[in-house]
PDB file of N, CA and C in Angstrom:
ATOM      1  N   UNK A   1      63.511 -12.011  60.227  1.00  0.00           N
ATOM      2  CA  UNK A   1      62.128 -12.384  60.431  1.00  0.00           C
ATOM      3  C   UNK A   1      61.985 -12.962  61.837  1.00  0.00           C
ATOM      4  N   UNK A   2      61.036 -12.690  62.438  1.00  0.00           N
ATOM      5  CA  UNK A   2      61.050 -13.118  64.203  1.00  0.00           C
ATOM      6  C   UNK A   2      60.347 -14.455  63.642  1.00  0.00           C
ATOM      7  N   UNK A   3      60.217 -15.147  64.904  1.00  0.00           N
ATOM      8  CA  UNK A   3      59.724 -16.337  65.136  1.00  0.00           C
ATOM      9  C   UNK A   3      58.315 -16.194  64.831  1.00  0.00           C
ATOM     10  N   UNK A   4      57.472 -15.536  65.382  1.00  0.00           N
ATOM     11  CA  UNK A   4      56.146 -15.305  65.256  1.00  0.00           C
ATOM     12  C   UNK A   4      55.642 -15.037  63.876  1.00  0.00           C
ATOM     13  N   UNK A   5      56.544 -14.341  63.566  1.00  0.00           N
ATOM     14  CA  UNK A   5      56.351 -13.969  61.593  1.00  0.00           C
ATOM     15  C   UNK A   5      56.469 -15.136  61.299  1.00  0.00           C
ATOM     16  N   UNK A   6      57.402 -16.129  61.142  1.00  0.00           N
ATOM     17  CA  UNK A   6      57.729 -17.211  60.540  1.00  0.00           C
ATOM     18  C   UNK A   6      56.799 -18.391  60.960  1.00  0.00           C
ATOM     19  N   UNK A   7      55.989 -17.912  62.253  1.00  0.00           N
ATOM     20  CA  UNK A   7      55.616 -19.257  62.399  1.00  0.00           C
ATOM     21  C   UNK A   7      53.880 -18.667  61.949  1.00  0.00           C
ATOM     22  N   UNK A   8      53.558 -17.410  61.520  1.00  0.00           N
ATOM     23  CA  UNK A   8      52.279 -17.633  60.989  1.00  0.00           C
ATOM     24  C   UNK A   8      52.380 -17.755  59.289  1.00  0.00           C
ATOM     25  N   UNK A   9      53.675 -17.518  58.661  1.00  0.00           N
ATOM     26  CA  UNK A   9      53.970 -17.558  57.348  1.00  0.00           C
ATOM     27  C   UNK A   9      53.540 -19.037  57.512  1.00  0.00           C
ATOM     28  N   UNK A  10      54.209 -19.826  58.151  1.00  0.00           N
ATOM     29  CA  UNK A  10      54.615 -21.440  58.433  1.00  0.00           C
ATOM     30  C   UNK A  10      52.670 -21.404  58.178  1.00  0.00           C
ATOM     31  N   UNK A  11      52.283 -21.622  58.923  1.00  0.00           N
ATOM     32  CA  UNK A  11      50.510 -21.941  59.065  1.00  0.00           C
ATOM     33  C   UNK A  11      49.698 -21.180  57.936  1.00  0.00           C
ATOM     34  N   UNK A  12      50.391 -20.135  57.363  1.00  0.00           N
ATOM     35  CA  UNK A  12      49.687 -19.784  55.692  1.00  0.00           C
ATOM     36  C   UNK A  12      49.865 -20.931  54.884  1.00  0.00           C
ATOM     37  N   UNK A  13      51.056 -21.335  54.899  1.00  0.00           N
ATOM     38  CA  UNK A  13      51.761 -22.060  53.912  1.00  0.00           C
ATOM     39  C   UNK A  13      50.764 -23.345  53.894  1.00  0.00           C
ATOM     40  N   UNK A  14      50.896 -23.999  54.973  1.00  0.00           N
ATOM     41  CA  UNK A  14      50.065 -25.312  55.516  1.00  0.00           C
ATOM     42  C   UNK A  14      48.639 -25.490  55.066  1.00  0.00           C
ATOM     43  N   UNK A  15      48.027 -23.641  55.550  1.00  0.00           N
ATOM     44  CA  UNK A  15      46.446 -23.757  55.226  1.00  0.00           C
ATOM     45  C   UNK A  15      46.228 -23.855  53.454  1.00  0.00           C
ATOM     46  N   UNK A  16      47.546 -23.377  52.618  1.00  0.00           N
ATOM     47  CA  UNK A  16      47.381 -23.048  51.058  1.00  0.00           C
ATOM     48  C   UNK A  16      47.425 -24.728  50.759  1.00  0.00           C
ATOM     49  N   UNK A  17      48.775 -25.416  51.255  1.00  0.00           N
ATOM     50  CA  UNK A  17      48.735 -26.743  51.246  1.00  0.00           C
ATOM     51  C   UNK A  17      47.646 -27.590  51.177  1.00  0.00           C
ATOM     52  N   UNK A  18      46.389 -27.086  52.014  1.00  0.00           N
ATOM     53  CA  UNK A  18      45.358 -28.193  52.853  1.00  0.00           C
ATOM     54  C   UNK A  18      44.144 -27.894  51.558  1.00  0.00           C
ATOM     55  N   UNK A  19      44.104 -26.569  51.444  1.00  0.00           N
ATOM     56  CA  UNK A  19      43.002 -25.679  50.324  1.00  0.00           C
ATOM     57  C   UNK A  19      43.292 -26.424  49.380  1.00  0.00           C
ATOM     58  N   UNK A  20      44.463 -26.360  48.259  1.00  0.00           N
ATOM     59  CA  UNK A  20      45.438 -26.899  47.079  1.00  0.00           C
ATOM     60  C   UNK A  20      45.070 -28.433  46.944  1.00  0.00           C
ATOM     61  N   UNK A  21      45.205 -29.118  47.879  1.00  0.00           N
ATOM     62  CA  UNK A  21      44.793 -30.448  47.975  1.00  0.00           C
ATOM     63  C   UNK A  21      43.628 -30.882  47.384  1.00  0.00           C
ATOM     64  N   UNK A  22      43.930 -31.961  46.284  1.00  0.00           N
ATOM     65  CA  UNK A  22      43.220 -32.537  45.367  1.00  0.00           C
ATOM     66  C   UNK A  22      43.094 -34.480  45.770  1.00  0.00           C
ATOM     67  N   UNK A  23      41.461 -34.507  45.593  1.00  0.00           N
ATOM     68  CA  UNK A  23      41.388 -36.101  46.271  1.00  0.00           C
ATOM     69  C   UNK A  23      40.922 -36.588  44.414  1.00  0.00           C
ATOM     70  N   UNK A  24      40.837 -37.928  44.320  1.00  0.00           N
ATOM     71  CA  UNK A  24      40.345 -38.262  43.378  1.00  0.00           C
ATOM     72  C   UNK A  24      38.688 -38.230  43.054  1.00  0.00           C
ATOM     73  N   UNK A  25      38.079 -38.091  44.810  1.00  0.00           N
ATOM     74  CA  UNK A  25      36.909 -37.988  44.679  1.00  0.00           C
ATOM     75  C   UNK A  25      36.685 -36.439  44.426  1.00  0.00           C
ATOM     76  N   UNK A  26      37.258 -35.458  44.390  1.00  0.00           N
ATOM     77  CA  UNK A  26      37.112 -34.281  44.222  1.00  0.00           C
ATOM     78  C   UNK A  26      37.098 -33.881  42.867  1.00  0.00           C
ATOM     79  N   UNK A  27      37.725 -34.996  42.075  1.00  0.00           N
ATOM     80  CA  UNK A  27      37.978 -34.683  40.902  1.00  0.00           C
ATOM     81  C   UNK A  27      36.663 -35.314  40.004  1.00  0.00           C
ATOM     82  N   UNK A  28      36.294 -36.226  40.929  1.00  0.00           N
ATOM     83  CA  UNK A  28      34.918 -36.661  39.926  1.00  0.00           C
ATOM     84  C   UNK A  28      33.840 -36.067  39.850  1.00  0.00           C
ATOM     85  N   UNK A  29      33.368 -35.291  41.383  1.00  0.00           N
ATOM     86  CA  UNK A  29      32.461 -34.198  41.511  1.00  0.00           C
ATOM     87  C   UNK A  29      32.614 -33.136  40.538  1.00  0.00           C
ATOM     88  N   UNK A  30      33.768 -32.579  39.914  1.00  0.00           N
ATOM     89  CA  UNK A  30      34.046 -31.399  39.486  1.00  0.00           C
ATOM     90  C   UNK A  30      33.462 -31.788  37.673  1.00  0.00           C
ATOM     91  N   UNK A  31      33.351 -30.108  37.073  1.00  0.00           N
ATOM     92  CA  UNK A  31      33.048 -30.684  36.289  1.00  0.00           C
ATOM     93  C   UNK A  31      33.922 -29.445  35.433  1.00  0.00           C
ATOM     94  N   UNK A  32      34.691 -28.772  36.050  1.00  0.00           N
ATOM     95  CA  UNK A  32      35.983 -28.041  35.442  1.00  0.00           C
ATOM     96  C   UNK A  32      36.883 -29.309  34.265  1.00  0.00           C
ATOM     97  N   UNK A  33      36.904 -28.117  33.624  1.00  0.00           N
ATOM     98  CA  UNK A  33      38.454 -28.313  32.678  1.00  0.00           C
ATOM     99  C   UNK A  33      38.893 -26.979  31.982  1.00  0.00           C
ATOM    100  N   UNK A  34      40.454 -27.113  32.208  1.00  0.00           N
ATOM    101  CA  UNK A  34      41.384 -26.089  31.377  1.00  0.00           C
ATOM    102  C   UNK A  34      41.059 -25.913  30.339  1.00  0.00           C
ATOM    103  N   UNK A  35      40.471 -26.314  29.960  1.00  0.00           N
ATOM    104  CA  UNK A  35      40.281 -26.161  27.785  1.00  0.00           C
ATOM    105  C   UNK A  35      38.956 -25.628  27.309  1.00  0.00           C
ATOM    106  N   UNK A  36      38.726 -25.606  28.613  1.00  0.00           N
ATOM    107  CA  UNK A  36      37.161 -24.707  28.372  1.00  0.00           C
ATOM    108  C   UNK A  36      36.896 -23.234  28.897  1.00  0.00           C
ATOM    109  N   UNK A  37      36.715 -22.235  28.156  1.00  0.00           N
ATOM    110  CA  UNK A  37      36.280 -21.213  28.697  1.00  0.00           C
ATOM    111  C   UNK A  37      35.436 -21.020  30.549  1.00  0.00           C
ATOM    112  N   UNK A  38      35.749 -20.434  31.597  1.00  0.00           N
ATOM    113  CA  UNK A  38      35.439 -20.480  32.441  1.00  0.00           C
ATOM    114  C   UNK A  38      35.387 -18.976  33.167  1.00  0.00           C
ATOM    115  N   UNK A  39      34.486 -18.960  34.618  1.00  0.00           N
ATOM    116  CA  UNK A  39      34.613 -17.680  35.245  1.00  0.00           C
ATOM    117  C   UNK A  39      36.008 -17.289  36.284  1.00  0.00           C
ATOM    118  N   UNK A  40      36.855 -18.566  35.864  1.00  0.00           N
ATOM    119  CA  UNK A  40      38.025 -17.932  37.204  1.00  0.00           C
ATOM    120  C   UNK A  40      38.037 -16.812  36.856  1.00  0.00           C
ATOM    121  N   UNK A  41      38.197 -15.624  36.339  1.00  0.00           N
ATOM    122  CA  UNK A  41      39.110 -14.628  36.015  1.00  0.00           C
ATOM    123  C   UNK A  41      38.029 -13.761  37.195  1.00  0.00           C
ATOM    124  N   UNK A  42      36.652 -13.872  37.155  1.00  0.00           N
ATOM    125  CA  UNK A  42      35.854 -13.756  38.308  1.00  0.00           C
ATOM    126  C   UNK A  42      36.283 -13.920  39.566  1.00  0.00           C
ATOM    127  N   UNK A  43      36.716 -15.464  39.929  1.00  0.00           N
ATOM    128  CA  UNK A  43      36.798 -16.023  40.962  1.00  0.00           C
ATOM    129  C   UNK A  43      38.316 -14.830  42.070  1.00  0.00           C
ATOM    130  N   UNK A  44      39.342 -15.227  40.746  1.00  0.00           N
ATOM    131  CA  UNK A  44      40.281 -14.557  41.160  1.00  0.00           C
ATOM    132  C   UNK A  44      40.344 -13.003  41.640  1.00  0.00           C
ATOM    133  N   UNK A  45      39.542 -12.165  40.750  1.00  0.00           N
ATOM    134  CA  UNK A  45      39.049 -10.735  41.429  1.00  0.00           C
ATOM    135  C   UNK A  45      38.705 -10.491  42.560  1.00  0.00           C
ATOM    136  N   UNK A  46      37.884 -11.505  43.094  1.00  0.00           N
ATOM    137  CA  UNK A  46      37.062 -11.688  44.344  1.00  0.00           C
ATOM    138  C   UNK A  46      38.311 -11.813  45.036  1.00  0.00           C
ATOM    139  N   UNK A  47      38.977 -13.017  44.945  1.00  0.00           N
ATOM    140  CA  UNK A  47      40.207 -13.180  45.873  1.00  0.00           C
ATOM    141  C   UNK A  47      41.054 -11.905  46.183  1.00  0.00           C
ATOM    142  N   UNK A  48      41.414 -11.246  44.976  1.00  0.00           N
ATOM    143  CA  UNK A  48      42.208  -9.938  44.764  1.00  0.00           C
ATOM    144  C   UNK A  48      41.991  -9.117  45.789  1.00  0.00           C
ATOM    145  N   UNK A  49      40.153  -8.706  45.552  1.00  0.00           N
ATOM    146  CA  UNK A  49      39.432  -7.671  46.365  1.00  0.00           C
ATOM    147  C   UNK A  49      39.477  -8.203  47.897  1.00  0.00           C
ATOM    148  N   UNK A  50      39.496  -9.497  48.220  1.00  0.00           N
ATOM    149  CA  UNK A  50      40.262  -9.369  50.192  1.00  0.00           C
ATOM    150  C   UNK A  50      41.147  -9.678  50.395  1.00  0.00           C
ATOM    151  N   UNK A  51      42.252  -9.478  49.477  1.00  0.00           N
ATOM    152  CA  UNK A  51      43.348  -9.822  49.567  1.00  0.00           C
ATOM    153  C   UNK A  51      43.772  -8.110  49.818  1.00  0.00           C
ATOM    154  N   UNK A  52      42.726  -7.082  49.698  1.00  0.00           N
ATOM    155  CA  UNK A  52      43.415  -5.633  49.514  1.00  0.00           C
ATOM    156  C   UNK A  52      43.783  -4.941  50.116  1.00  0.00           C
ATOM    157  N   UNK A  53      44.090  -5.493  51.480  1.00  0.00           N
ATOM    158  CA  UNK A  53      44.744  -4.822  52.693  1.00  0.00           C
ATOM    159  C   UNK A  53      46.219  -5.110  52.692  1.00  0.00           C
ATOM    160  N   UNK A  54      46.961  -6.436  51.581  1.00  0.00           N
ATOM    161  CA  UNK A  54      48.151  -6.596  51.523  1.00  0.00           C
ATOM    162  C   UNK A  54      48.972  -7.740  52.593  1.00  0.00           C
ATOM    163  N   UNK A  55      49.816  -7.554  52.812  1.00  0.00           N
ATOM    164  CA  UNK A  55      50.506  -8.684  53.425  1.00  0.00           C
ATOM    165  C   UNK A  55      49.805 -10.070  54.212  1.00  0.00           C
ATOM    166  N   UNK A  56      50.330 -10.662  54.954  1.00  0.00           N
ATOM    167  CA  UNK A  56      49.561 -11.503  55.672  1.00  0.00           C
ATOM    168  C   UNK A  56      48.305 -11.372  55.829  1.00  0.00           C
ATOM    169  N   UNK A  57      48.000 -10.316  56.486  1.00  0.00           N
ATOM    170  CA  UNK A  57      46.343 -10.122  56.583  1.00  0.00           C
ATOM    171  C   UNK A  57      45.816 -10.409  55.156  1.00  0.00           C
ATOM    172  N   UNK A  58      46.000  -9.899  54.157  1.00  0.00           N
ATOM    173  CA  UNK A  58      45.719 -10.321  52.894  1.00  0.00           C
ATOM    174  C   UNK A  58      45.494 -11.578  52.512  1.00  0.00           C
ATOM    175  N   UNK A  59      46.672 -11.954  52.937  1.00  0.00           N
ATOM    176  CA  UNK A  59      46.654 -13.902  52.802  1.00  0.00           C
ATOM    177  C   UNK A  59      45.430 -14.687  53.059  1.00  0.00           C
ATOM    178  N   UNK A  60      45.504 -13.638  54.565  1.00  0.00           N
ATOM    179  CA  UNK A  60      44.746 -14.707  55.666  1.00  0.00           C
ATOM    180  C   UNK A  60      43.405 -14.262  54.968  1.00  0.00           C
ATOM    181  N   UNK A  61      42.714 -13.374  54.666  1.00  0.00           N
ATOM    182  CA  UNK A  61      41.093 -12.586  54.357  1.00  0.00           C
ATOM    183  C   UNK A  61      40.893 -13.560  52.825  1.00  0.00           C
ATOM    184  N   UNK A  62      42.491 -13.534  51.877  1.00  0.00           N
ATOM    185  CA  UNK A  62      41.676 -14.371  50.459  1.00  0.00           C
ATOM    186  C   UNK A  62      41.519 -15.806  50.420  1.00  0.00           C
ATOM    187  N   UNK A  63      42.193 -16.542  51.949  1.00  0.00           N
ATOM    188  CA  UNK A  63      42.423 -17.673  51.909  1.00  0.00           C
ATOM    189  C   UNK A  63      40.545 -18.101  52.546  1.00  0.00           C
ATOM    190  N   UNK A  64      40.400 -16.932  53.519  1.00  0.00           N
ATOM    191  CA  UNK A  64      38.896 -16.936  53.970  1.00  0.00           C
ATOM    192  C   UNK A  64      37.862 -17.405  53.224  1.00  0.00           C
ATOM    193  N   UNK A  65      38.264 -16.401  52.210  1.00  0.00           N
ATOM    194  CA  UNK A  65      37.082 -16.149  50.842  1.00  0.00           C
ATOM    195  C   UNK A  65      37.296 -17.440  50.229  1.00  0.00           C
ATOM    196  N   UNK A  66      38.356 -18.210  49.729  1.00  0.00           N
ATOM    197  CA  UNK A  66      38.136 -19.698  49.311  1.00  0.00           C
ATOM    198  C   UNK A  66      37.623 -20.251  49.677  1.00  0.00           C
ATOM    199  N   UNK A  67      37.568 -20.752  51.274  1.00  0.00           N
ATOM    200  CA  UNK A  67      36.731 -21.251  52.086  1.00  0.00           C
ATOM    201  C   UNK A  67      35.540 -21.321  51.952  1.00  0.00           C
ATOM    202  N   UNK A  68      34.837 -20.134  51.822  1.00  0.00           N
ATOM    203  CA  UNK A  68      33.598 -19.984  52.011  1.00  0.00           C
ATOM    204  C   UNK A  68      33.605 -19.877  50.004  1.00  0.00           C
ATOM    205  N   UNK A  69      33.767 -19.726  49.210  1.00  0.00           N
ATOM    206  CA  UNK A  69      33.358 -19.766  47.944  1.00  0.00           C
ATOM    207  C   UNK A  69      33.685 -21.560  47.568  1.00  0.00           C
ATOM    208  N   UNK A  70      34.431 -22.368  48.582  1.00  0.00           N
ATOM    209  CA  UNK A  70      34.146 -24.036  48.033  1.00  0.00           C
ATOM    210  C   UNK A  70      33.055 -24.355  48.603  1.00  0.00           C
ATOM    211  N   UNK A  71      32.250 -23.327  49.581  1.00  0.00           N
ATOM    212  CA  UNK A  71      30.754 -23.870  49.795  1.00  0.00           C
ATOM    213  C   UNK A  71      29.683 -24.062  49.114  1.00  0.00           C
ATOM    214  N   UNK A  72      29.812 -23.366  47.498  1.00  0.00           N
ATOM    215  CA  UNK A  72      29.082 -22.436  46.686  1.00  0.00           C
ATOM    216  C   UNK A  72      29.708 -23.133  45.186  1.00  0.00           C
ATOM    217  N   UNK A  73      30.957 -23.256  44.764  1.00  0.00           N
ATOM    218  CA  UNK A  73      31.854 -23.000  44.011  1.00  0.00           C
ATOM    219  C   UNK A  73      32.124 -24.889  43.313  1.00  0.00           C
ATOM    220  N   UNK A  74      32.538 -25.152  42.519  1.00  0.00           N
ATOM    221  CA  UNK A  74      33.000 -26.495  42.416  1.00  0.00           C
ATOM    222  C   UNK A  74      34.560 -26.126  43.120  1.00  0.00           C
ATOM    223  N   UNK A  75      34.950 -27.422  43.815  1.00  0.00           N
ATOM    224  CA  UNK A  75      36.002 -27.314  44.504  1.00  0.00           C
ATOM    225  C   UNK A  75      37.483 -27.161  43.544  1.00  0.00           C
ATOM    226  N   UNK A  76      37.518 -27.716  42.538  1.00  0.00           N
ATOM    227  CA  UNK A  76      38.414 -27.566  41.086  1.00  0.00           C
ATOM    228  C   UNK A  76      38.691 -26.453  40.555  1.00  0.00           C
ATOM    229  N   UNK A  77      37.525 -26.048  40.501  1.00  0.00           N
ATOM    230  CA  UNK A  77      37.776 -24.311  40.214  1.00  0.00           C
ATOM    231  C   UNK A  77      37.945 -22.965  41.095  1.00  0.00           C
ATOM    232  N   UNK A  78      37.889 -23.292  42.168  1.00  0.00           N
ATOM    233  CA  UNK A  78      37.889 -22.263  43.294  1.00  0.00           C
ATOM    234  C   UNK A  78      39.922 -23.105  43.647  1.00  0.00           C
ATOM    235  N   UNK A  79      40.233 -24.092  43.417  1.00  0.00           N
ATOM    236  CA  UNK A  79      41.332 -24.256  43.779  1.00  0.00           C
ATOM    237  C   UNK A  79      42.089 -23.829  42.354  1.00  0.00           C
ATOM    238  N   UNK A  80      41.773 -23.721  40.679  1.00  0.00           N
ATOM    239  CA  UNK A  80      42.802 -23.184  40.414  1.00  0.00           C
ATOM    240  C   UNK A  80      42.929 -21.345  40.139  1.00  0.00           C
ATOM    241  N   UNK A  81      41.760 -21.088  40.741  1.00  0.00           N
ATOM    242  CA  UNK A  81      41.497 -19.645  40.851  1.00  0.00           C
ATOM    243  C   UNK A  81      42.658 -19.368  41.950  1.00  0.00           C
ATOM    244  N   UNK A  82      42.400 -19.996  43.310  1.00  0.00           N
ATOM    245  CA  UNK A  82      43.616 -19.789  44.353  1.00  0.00           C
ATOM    246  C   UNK A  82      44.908 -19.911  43.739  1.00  0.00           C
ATOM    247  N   UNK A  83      45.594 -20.759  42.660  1.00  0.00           N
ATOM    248  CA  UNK A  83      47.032 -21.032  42.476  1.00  0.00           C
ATOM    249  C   UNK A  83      46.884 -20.019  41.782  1.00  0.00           C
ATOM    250  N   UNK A  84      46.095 -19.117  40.928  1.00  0.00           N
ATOM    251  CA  UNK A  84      46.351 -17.502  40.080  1.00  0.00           C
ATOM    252  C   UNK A  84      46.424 -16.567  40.459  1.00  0.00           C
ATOM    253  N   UNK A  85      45.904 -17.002  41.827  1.00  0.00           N
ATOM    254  CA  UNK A  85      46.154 -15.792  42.784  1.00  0.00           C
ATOM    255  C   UNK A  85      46.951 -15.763  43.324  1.00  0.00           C
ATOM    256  N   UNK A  86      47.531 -16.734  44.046  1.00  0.00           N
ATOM    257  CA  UNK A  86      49.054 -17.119  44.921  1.00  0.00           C
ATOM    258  C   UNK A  86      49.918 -16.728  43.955  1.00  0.00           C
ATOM    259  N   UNK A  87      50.088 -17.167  42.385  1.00  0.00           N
ATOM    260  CA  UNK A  87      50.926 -16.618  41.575  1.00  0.00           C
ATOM    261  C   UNK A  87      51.476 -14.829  41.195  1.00  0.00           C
ATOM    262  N   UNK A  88      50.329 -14.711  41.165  1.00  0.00           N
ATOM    263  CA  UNK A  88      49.862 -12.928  40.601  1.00  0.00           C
ATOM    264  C   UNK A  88      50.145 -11.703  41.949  1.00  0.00           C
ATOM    265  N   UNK A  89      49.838 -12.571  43.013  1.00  0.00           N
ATOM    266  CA  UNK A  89      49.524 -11.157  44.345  1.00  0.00           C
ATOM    267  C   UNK A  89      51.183 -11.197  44.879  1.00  0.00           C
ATOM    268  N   UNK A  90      51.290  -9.715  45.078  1.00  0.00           N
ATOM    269  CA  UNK A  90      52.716  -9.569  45.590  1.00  0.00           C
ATOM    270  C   UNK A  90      52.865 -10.117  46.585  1.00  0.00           C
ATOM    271  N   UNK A  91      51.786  -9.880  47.953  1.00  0.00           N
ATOM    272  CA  UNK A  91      52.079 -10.583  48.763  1.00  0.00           C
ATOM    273  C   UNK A  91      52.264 -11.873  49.143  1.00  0.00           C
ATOM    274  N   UNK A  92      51.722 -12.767  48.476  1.00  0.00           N
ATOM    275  CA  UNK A  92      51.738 -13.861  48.471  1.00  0.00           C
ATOM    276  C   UNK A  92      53.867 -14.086  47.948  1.00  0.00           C
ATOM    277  N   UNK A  93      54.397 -13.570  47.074  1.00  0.00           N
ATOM    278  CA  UNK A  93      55.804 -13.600  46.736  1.00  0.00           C
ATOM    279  C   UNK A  93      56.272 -12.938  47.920  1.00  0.00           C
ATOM    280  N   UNK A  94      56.215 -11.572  48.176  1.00  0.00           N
ATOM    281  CA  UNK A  94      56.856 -10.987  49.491  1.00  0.00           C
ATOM    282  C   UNK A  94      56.857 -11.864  50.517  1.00  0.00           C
ATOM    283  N   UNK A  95      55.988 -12.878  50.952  1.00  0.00           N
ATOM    284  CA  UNK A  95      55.952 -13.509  52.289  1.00  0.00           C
ATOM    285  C   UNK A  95      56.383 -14.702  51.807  1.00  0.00           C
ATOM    286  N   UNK A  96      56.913 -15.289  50.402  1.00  0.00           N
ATOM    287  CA  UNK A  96      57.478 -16.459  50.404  1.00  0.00           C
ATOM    288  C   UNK A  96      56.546 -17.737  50.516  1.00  0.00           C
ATOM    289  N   UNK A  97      55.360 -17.804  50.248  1.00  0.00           N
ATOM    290  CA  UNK A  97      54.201 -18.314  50.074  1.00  0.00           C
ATOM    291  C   UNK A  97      54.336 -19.170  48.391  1.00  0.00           C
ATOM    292  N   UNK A  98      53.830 -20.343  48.422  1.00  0.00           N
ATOM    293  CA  UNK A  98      53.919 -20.880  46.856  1.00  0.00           C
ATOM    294  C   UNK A  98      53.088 -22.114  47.011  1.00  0.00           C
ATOM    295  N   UNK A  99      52.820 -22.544  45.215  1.00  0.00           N
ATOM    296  CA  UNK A  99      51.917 -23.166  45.566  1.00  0.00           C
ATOM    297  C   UNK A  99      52.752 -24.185  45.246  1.00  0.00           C
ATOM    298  N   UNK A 100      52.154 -25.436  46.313  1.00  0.00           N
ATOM    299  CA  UNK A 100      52.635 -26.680  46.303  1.00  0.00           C
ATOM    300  C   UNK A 100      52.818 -27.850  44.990  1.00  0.00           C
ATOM    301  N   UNK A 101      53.913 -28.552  44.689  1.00  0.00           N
ATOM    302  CA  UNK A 101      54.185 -28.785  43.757  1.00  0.00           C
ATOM    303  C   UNK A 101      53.046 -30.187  43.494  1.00  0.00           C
ATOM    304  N   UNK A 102      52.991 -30.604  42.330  1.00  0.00           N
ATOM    305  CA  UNK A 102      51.826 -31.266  42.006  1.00  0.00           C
ATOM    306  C   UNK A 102      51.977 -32.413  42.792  1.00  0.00           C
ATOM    307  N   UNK A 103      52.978 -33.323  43.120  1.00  0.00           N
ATOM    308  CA  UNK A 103      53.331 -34.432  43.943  1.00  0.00           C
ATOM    309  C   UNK A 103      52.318 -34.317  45.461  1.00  0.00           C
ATOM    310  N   UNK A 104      53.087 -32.895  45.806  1.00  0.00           N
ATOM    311  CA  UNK A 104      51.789 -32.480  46.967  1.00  0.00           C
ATOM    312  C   UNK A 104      50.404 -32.108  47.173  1.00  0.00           C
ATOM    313  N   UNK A 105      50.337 -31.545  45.659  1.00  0.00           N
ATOM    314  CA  UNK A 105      48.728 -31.055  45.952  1.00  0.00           C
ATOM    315  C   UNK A 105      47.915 -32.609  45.674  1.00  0.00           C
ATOM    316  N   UNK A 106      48.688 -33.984  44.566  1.00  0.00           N
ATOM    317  CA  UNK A 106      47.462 -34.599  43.912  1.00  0.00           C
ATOM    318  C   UNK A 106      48.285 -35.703  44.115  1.00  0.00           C
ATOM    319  N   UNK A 107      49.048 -36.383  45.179  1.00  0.00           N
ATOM    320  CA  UNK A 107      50.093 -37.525  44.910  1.00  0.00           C
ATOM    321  C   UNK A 107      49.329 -39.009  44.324  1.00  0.00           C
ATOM    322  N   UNK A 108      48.560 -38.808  44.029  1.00  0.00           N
ATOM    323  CA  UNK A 108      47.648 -39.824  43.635  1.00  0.00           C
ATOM    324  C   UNK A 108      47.679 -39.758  41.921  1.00  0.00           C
ATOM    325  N   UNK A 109      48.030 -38.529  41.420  1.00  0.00           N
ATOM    326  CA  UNK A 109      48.368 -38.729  40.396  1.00  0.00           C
ATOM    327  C   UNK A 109      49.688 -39.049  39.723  1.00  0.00           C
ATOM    328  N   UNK A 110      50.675 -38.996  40.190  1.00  0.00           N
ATOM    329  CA  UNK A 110      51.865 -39.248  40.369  1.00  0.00           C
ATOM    330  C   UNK A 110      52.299 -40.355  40.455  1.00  0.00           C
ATOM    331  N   UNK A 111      51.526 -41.105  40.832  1.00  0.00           N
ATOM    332  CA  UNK A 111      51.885 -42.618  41.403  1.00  0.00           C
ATOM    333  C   UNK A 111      52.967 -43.503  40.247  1.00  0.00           C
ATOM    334  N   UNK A 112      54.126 -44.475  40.439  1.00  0.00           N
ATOM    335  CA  UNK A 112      54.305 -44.791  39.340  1.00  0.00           C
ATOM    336  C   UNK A 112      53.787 -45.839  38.549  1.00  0.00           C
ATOM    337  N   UNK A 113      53.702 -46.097  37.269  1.00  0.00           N
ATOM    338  CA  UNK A 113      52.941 -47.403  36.736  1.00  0.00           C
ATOM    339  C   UNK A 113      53.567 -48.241  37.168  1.00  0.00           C
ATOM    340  N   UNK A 114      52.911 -49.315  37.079  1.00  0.00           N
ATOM    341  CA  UNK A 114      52.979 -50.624  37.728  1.00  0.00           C
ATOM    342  C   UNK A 114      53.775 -51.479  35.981  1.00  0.00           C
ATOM    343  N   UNK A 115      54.506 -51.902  36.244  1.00  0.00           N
ATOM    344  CA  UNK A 115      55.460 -52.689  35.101  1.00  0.00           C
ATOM    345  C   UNK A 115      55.227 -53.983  35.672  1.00  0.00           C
ATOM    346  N   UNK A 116      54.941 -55.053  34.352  1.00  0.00           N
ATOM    347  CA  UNK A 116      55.081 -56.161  34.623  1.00  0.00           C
ATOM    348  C   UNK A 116      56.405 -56.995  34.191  1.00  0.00           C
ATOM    349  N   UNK A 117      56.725 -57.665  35.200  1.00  0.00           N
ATOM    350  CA  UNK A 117      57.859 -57.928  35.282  1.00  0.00           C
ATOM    351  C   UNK A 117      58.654 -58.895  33.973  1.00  0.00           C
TER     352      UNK A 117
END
């Protein structure tokens, strides 16, 4: 892999990182939950469909479309539409792309309890 490959893989990775990223205030705006029937399966198609040129360019066109669908979109659900897509699209595996582990996307949830002594 040349340098240049690696260093725009490097800045996919970062921008999925920055997208993925969950604040607590993000979480109160939202009004998503897993246990409820929802349109990701929508959301994710959309992603699919500019993702359809394949490799990087792919990356770079569905990472676009997030962008502009958290303008529109609750931010909760347009981010776990992105981790089904990062999961599912080859390219996203071929280029070594993943989604960040929960520590990184939400470290605020993670935190440890506080024990009294």
């Amino acid at each position: 892999m040349s340098y240049t490959n690696a260093s725009r893989i490097s800045r996919l990775q970062e921008r999925i990182n920055l997208a993925l990223r969950e604040t607590p205030e993000d979480r109160r705006k939202s009004n998503y939950s897993d246990y409820r029937p929802d349109n990701i399966p929508k959301i994710v198609d959309g992603l699919m469909q500019a993702a359809v040129q394949g490799g990087a360019e792919g990356i770079e066109a569905a990472l676009d479309e997030f962008d502009r669908l958290t303008e529109r979109e609750d931010k909760i659900r347009a981010q776990r539409a992105l981790m089904q897509f990062l999961l599912h699209h080859p390219a996203a595996t071929e280029l070594g792309l993943r989604v960040p582990s929960l520590e990184e996307r939400n470290p605020w949830k993670v935190l440890p309890s506080k024990r009294n002594p």
